[in-house]
C-alpha atoms as a PDB file:
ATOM      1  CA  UNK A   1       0.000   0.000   0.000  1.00  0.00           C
ATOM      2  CA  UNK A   2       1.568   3.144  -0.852  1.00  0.00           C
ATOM      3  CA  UNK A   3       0.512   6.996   0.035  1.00  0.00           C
ATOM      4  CA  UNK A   4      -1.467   9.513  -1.587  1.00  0.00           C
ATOM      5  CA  UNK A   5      -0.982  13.312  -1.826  1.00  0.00           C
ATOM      6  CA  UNK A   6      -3.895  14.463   0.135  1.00  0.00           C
ATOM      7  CA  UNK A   7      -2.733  18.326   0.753  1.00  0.00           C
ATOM      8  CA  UNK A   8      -0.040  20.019  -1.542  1.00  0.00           C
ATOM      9  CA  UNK A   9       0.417  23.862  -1.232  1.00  0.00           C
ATOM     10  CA  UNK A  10       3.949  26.555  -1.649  1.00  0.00           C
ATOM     11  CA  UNK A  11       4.020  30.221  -2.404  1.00  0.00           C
ATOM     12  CA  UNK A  12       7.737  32.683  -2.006  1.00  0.00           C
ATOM     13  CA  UNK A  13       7.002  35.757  -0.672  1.00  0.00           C
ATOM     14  CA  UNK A  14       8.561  39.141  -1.646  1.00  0.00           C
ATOM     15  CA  UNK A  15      11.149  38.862   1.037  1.00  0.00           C
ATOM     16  CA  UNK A  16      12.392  35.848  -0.799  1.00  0.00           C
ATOM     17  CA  UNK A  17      11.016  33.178   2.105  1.00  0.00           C
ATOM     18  CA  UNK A  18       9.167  30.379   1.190  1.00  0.00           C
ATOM     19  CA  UNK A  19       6.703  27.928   2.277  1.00  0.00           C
ATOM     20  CA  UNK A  20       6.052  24.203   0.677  1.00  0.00           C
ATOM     21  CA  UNK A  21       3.462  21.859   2.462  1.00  0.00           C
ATOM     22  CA  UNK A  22       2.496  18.549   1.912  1.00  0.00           C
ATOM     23  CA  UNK A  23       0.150  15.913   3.414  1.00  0.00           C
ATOM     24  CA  UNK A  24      -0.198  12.213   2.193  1.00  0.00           C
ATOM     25  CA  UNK A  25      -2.348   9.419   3.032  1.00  0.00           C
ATOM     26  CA  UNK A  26      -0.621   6.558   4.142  1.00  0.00           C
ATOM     27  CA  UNK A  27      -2.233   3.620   5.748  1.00  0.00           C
ATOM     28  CA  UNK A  28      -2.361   3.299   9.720  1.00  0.00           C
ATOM     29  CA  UNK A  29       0.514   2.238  11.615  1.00  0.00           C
ATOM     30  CA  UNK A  30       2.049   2.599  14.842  1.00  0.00           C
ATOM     31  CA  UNK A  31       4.161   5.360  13.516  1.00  0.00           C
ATOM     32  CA  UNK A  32       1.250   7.074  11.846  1.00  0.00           C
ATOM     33  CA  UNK A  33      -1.570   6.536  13.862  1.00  0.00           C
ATOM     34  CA  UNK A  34      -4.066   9.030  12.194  1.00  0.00           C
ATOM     35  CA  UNK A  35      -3.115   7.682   8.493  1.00  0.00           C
ATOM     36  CA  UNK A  36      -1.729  11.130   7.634  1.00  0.00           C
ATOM     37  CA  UNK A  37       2.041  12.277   7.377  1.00  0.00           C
ATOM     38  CA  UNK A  38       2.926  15.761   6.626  1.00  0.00           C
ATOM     39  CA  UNK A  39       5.994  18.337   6.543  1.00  0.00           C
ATOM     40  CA  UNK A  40       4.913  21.810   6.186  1.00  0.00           C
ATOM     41  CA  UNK A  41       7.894  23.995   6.105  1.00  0.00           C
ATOM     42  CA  UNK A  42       8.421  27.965   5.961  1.00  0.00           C
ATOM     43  CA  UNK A  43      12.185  28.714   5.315  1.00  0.00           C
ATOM     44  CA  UNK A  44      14.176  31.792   5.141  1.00  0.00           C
ATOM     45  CA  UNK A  45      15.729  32.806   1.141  1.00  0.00           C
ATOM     46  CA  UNK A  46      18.792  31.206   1.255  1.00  0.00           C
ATOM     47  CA  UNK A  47      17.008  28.023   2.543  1.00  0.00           C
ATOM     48  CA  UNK A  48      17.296  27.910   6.321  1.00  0.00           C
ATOM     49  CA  UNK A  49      14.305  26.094   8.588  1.00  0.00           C
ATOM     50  CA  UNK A  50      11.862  29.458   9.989  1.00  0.00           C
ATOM     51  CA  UNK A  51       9.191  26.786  11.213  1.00  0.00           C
ATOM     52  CA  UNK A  52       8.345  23.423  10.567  1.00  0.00           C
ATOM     53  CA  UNK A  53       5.375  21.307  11.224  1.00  0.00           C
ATOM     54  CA  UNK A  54       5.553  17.810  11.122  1.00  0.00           C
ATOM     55  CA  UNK A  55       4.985  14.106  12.463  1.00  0.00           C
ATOM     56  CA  UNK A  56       8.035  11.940  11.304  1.00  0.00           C
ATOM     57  CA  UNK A  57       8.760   9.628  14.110  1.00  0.00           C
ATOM     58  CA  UNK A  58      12.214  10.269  14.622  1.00  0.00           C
ATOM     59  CA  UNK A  59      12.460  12.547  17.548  1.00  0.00           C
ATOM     60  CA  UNK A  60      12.584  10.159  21.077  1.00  0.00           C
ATOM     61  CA  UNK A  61      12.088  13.002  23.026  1.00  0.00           C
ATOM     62  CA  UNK A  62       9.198  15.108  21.676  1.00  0.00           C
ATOM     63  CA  UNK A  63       5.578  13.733  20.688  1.00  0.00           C
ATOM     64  CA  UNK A  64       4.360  12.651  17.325  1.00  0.00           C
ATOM     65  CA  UNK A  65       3.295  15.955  16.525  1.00  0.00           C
ATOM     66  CA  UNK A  66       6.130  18.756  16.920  1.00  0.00           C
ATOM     67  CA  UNK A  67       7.448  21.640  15.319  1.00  0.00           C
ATOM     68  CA  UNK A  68      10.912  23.055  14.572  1.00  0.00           C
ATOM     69  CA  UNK A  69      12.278  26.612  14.837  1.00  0.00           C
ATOM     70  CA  UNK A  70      15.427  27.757  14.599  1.00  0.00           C
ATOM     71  CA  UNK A  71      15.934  27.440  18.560  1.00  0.00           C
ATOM     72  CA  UNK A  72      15.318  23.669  18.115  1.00  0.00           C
ATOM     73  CA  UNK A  73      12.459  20.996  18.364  1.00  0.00           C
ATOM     74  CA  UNK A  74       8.900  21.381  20.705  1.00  0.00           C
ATOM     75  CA  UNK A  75       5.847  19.615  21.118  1.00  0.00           C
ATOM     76  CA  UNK A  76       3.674  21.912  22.636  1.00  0.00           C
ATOM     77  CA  UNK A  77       1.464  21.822  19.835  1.00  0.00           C
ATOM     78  CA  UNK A  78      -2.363  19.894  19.203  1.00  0.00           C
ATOM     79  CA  UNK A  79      -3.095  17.351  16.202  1.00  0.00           C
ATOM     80  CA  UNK A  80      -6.878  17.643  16.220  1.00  0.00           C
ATOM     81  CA  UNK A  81      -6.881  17.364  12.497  1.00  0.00           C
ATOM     82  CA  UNK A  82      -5.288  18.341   9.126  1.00  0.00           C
ATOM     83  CA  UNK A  83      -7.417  20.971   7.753  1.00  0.00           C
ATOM     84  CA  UNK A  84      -6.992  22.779  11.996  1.00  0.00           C
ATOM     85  CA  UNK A  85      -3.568  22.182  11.387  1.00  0.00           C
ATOM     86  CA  UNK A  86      -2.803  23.872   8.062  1.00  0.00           C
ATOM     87  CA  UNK A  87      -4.529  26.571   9.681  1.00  0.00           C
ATOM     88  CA  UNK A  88      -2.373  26.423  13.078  1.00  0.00           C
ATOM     89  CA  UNK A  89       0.666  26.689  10.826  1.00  0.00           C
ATOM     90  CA  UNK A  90      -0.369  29.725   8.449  1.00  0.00           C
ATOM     91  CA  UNK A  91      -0.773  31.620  11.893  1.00  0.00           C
ATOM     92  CA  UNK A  92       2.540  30.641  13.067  1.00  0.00           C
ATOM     93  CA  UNK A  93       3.922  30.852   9.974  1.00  0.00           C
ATOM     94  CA  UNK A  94       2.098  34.686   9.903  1.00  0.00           C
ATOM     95  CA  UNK A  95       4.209  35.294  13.387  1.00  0.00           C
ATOM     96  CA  UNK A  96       7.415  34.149  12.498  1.00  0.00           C
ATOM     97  CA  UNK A  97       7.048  36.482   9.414  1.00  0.00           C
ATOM     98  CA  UNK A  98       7.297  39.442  11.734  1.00  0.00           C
END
């Protein structure tokens, strides 16, 4: 069973920053519990991490569902569902723009 592309978005800004997001469905599993894996990222011009949203199971000390900033990796952050997610992340995204 493989994964389909469920949410796709990415815009550059006048600034030169970027943001590319992506959501798949992949089937349930103890690493993906909801059937959804995602990486939305907003990155400075020349490329560097601004804030990143995602639930790649790779992180032993922080939840499913963290986010990176440039002062490192947190998990004070709520998975109640894609579509309030892409939402939570344009309005951090919106912050770390100022």
């Amino acid at each position: 069973m493989g994964s389909t592309v469920i949410y796709e978005d990415e815009e550059t800004f006048a600034d030169g920053s970027r943001y590319e997001m992506i959501a798949t469905s992949v089937p349930e599993s103890d690493d993906y519990p909801e059937g959804v894996k995602y990486r939305f990222q907003y990155m400075s011009e020349d490329g560097r991490t601004r804030l990143r949203f995602d639930n790649f199971p790779n992180h032993p000390t922080v939840d499913r569902h963290h986010y990176h900033t440039p002062d490192g990796v947190a998990d004070d952050i709520e998975y109640t569902g894609l579509t309030d997610h892409i939402r939570q992340f344009h309005a951090e995204m919106d912050a770390a723009k100022r």
